[in-house]
Each structure stands twice: as structure tokens, then as C-alpha cells.
Protein backbone atom coordinates (compact mmCIF):
# COMPACT_ATOMS: atom_id res chain seq x y z
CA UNK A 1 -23.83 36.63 -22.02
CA UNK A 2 -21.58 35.43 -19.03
CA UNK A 3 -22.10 32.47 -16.85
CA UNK A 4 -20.73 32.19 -13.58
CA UNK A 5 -20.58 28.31 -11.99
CA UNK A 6 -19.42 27.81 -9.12
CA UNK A 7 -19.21 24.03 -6.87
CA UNK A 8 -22.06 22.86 -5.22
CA UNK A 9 -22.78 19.48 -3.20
CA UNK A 10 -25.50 17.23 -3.84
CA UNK A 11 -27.23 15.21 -0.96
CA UNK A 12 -29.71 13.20 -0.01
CA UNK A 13 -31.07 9.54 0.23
CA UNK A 14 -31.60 7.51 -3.42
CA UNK A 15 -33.93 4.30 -3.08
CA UNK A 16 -32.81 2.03 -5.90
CA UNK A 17 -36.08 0.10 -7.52
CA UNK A 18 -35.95 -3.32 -6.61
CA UNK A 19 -34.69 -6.22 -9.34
CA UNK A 20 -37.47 -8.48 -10.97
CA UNK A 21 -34.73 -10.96 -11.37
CA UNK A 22 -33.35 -10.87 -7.89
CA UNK A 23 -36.74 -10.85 -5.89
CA UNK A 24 -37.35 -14.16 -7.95
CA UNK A 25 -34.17 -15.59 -7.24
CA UNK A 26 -34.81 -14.55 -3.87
CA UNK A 27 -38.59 -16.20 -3.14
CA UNK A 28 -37.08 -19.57 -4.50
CA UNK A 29 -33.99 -20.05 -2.67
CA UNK A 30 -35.85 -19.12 0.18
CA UNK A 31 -38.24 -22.04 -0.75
CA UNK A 32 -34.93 -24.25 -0.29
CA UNK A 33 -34.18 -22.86 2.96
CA UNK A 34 -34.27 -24.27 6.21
CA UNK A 35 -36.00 -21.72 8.59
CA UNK A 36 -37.22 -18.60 7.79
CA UNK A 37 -35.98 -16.37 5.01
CA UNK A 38 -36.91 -12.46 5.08
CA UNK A 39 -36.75 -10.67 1.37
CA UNK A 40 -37.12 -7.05 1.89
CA UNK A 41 -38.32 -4.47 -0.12
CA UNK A 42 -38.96 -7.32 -3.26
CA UNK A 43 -40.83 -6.43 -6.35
CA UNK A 44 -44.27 -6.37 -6.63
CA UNK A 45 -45.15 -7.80 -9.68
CA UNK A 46 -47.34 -10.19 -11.21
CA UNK A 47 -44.10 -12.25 -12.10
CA UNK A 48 -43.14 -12.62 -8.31
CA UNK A 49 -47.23 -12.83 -7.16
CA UNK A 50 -46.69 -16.30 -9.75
CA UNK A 51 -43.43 -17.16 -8.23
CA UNK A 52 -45.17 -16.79 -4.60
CA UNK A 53 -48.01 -19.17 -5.57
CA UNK A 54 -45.52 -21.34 -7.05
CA UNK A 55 -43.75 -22.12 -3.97
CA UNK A 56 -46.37 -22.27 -2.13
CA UNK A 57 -47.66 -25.80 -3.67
CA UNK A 58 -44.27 -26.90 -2.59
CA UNK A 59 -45.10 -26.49 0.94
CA UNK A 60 -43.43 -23.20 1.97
CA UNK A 61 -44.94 -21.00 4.10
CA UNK A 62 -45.48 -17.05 2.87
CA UNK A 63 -46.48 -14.03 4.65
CA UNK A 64 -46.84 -10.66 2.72
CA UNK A 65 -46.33 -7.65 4.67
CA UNK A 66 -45.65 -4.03 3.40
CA UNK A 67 -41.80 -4.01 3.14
CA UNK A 68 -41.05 -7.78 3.24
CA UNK A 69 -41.72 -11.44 2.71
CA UNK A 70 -41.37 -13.91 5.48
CA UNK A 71 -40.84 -17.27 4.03
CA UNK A 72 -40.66 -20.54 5.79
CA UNK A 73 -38.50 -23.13 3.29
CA UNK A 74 -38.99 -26.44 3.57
CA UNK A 75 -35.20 -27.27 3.82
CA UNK A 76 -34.50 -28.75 0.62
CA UNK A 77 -37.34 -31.57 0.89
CA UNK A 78 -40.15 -30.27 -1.71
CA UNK A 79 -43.40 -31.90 -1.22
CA UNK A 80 -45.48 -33.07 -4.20
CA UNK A 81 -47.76 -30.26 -5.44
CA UNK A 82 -51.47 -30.26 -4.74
CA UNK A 83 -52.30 -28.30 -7.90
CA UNK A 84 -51.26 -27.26 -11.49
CA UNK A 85 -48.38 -24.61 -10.64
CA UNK A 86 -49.40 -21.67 -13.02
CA UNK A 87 -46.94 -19.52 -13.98
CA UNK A 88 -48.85 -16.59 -15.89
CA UNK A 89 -46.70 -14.87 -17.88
CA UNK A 90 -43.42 -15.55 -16.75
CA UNK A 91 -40.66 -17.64 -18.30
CA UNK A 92 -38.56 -17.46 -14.91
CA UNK A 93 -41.22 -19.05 -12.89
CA UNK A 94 -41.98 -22.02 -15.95
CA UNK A 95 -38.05 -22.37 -16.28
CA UNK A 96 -36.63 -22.52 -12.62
CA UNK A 97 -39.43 -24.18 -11.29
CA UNK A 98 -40.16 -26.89 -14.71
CA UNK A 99 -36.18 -27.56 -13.29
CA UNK A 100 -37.02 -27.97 -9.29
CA UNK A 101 -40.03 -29.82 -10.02
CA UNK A 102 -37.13 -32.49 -10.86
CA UNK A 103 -35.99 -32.93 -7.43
CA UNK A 104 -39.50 -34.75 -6.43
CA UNK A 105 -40.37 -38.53 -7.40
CA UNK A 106 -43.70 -36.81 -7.87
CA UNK A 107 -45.80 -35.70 -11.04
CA UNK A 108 -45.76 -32.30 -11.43
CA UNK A 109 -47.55 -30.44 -13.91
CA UNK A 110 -46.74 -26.62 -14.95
CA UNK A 111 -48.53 -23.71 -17.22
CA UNK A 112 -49.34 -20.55 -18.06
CA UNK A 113 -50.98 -17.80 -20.18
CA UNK A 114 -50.98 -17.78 -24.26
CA UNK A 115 -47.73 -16.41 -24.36
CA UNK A 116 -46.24 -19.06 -22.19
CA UNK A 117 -48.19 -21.78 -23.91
CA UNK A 118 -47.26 -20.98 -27.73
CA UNK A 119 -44.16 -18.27 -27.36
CA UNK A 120 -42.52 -19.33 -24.63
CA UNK A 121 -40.32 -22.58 -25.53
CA UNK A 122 -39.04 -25.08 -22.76
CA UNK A 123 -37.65 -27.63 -25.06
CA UNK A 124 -34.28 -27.03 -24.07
CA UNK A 125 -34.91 -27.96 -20.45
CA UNK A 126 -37.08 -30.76 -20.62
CA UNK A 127 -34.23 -32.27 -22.89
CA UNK A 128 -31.45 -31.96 -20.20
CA UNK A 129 -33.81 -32.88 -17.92
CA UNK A 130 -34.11 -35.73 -19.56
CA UNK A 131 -30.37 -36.26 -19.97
CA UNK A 132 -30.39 -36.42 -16.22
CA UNK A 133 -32.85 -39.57 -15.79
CA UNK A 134 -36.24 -37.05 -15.60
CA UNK A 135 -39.84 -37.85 -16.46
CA UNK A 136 -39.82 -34.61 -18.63
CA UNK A 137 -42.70 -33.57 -21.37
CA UNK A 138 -44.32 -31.03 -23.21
CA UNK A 139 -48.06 -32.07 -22.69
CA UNK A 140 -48.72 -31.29 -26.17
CA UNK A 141 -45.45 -32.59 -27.77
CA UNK A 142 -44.37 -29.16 -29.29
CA UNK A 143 -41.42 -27.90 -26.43
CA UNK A 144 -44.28 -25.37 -25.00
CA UNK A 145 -45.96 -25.42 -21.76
CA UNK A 146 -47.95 -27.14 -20.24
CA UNK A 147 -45.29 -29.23 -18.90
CA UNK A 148 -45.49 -32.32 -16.88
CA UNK A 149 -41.97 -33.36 -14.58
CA UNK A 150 -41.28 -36.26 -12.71
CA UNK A 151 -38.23 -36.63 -11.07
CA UNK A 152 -35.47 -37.80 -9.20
CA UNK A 153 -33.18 -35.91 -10.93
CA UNK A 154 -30.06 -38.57 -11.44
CA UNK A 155 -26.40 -37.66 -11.22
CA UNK A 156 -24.48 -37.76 -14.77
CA UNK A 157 -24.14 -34.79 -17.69
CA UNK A 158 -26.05 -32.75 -19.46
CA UNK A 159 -25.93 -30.57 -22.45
CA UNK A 160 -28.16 -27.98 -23.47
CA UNK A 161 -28.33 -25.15 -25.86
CA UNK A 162 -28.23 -21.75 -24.14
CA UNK A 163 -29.21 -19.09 -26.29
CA UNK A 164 -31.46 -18.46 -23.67
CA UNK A 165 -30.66 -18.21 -19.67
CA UNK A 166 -33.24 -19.48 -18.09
CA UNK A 167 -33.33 -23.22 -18.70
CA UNK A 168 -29.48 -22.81 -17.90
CA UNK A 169 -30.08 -20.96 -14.28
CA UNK A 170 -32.88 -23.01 -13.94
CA UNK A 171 -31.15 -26.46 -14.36
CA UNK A 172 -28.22 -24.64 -11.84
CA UNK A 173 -30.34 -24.12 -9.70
CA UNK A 174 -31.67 -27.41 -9.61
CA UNK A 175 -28.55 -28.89 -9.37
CA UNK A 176 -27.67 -27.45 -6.21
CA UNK A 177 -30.36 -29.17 -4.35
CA UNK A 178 -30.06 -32.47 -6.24
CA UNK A 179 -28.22 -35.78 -4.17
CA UNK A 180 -25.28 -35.67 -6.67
CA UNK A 181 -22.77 -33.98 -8.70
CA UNK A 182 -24.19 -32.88 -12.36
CA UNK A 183 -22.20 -31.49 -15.22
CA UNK A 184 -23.80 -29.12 -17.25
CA UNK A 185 -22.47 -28.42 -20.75
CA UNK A 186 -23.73 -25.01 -22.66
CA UNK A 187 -23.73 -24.60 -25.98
CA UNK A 188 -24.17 -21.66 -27.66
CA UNK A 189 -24.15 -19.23 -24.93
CA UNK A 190 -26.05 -16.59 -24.57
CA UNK A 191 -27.08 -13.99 -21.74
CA UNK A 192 -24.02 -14.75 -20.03
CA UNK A 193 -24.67 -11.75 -17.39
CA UNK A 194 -27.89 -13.67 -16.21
CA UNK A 195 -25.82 -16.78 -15.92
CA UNK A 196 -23.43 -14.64 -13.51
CA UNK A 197 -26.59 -13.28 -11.45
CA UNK A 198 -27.45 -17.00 -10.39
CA UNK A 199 -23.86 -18.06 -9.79
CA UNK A 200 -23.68 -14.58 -7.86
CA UNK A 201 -26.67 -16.13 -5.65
CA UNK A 202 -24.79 -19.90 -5.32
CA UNK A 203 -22.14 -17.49 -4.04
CA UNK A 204 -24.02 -15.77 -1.69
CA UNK A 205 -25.50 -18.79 -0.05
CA UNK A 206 -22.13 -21.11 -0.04
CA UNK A 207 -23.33 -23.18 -2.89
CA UNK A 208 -20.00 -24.84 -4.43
CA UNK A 209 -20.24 -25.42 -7.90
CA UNK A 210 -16.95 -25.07 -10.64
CA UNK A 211 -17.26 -22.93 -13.43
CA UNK A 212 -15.45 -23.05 -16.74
């Protein structure tokens, strides 16, 4: 049996599915910002309908269309929520915003479903919190949601373990909006590529921060 093959060229267009991680990423800092922020083509996902709402009770403005969110931030001055933030079942949206919820001198008071409530732990965070002059708790005293956060968030060091990312790109995060410098100590390292995909974003948005 013979086979002849001969060179060919491929074309066409490729859409590339849109990043859970990113669109996140991308709903909060847009919180942050002063002015409208446009997020095309984010996931649609339960994770970023929760981040959405989330925001929201900060006081930014959302408009879902088709291909794109058009958010209004509230430039960097979060109001107190009006509600219990719910995060569902996502650990980014109890994480990042459990760390923002630090900037106000307000009570704020986050949950979720039974996986975020019992499998979900946040003791890590509320401890640097902590660290950093915060009104930080587990409402039931066992590191697990629901969580209740009162801020300001002070200036001074932290340490945390970081096995896991998000209370370390949370707290990052966090720290970019805060008044004054923090230091952030990791121990135990983990999911170092997440860590890079939030310093990617201070990056993107002229955030200074120094890495080592």
C-alpha cells in the first residue's frame, strides 16, 4: 500500500474559550477602577454571575450585554455592603473579596454554599488579615465561611502559608488598593503560576509592587 502526502495550508479563524480566572480578575479590578471598564467576551459562569453580585454591594455599576460587561468602578473608595456578599461555590470570589472587604472601616460579612462553608478553608487569610490590624473571623470559629471583615487594613507585614493561591492573590490584590506599603511573606508556596497571573494583572494596570 503506498501513500502519497503532499503540503497543504491550514486557515481559518480560532476563538480561544475565555479564562475563568481572568474574567474574575477582570470584574474586580474593574470594581477598583475609576470610570468605566469594558471586559469582553468574559466567561459565563456561575463563578463570575457570584463575582458580579459581589461587586455590586460595593457600589459598582454592571451592565450585561451579549459580548461584554460595562462596569462603572467606584475608584478605589468601596462603600459598605448592603447585604451578605454570597459567593456560591467559588473560592476566588470568598478569597479576593474576604481580602477587599479589608479596605472598608465597615462590617462585612461573606458566604457561600456547603462546599464553601465546610471544604473551603479561609483560615489562612483571615490570619494575615489579622497581621495587618483587620477585624477578621470565621463566624463559626473553624477557618470556614461565613466570614465577617472589618477593616482598615493597616500598613506593616504579613505572613501566610500558601499552599493555596488564593488567599495569597487575594491579600495582593488587596494590597494594591490599601493607603500603605504591606509586605507579604509566603510560606510554603504553592500554585506559583496563579501567583504570576495576578502579578501579570498588577502589571497590566501599572500597579508597582517588588517581588522576590
Amino acid at each position: 500500500m503506498k501513500f502519497i502526502v503532499k503540503p497543504s495550508r491550514i486557515s481559518g479563524d480560532l476563538t480561544i474559550p475565555p479564562s475563568k480566572s481572568h474574567t474574575l480578575r477582570a470584574i474586580l479590578f474593574a470594581l477598583m477602577g475609576e470610570g468605566k471598564t469594558i471586559i469582553h467576551q468574559p466567561l459565563q459562569s456561575p463563578d463570575a454571575t457570584a463575582m458580579i453580585e459581589a461587586i455590586k454591594l460595593f457600589g459598582a455599576h454592571v451592565e450585561m450585554l451579549p459580548d461584554r460587561l460595562e462596569i462603572t468602578g467606584v475608584g478605589s473608595q468601596i462603600i459598605p455592603t448592603k447585604d451578605v456578599i454570597h459567593a456560591g461555590n467559588s473560592g476566588q470570589v470568598l478569597r479576593f473579596m474576604g481580602a477587599l472587604a479589608a479596605l472598608t472601616p465597615s462590617y462585612t460579612v461573606i458566604t457561600g454554599d456547603h462546599s464553601i462553608r465546610h471544604n473551603r478553608p479561609v483560615k489562612p487569610l483571615l490570619s494575615a488579615l489579622s497581621q495587618l490590624g483587620v477585624f477578621a473571623k470565621s463566624m463559626r470559629l473553624d477557618g470556614y465561611a461565613p466570614i465577617i471583615i472589618k477593616g482598615p487594613m493597616c500598613e506593616g507585614a504579613a505572613q501566610l502559608n500558601g499552599q493555596d493561591s488564593q488567599p495569597v492573590s487575594g491579600l495582593i490584590i488587596a494590597s494594591a488598593f490599601a493607603k500603605h506599603k504591606t509586605e507579604i511573606s509566603v510560606k510554603n508556596p504553592g500554585e506559583k503560576p496563579w501567583i504570576d497571573l495576578t502579578l501579570h494583572w498588577l502589571d497590566f494596570l501599572g500597579i508597582q509592587y517588588k517581588n522576590e
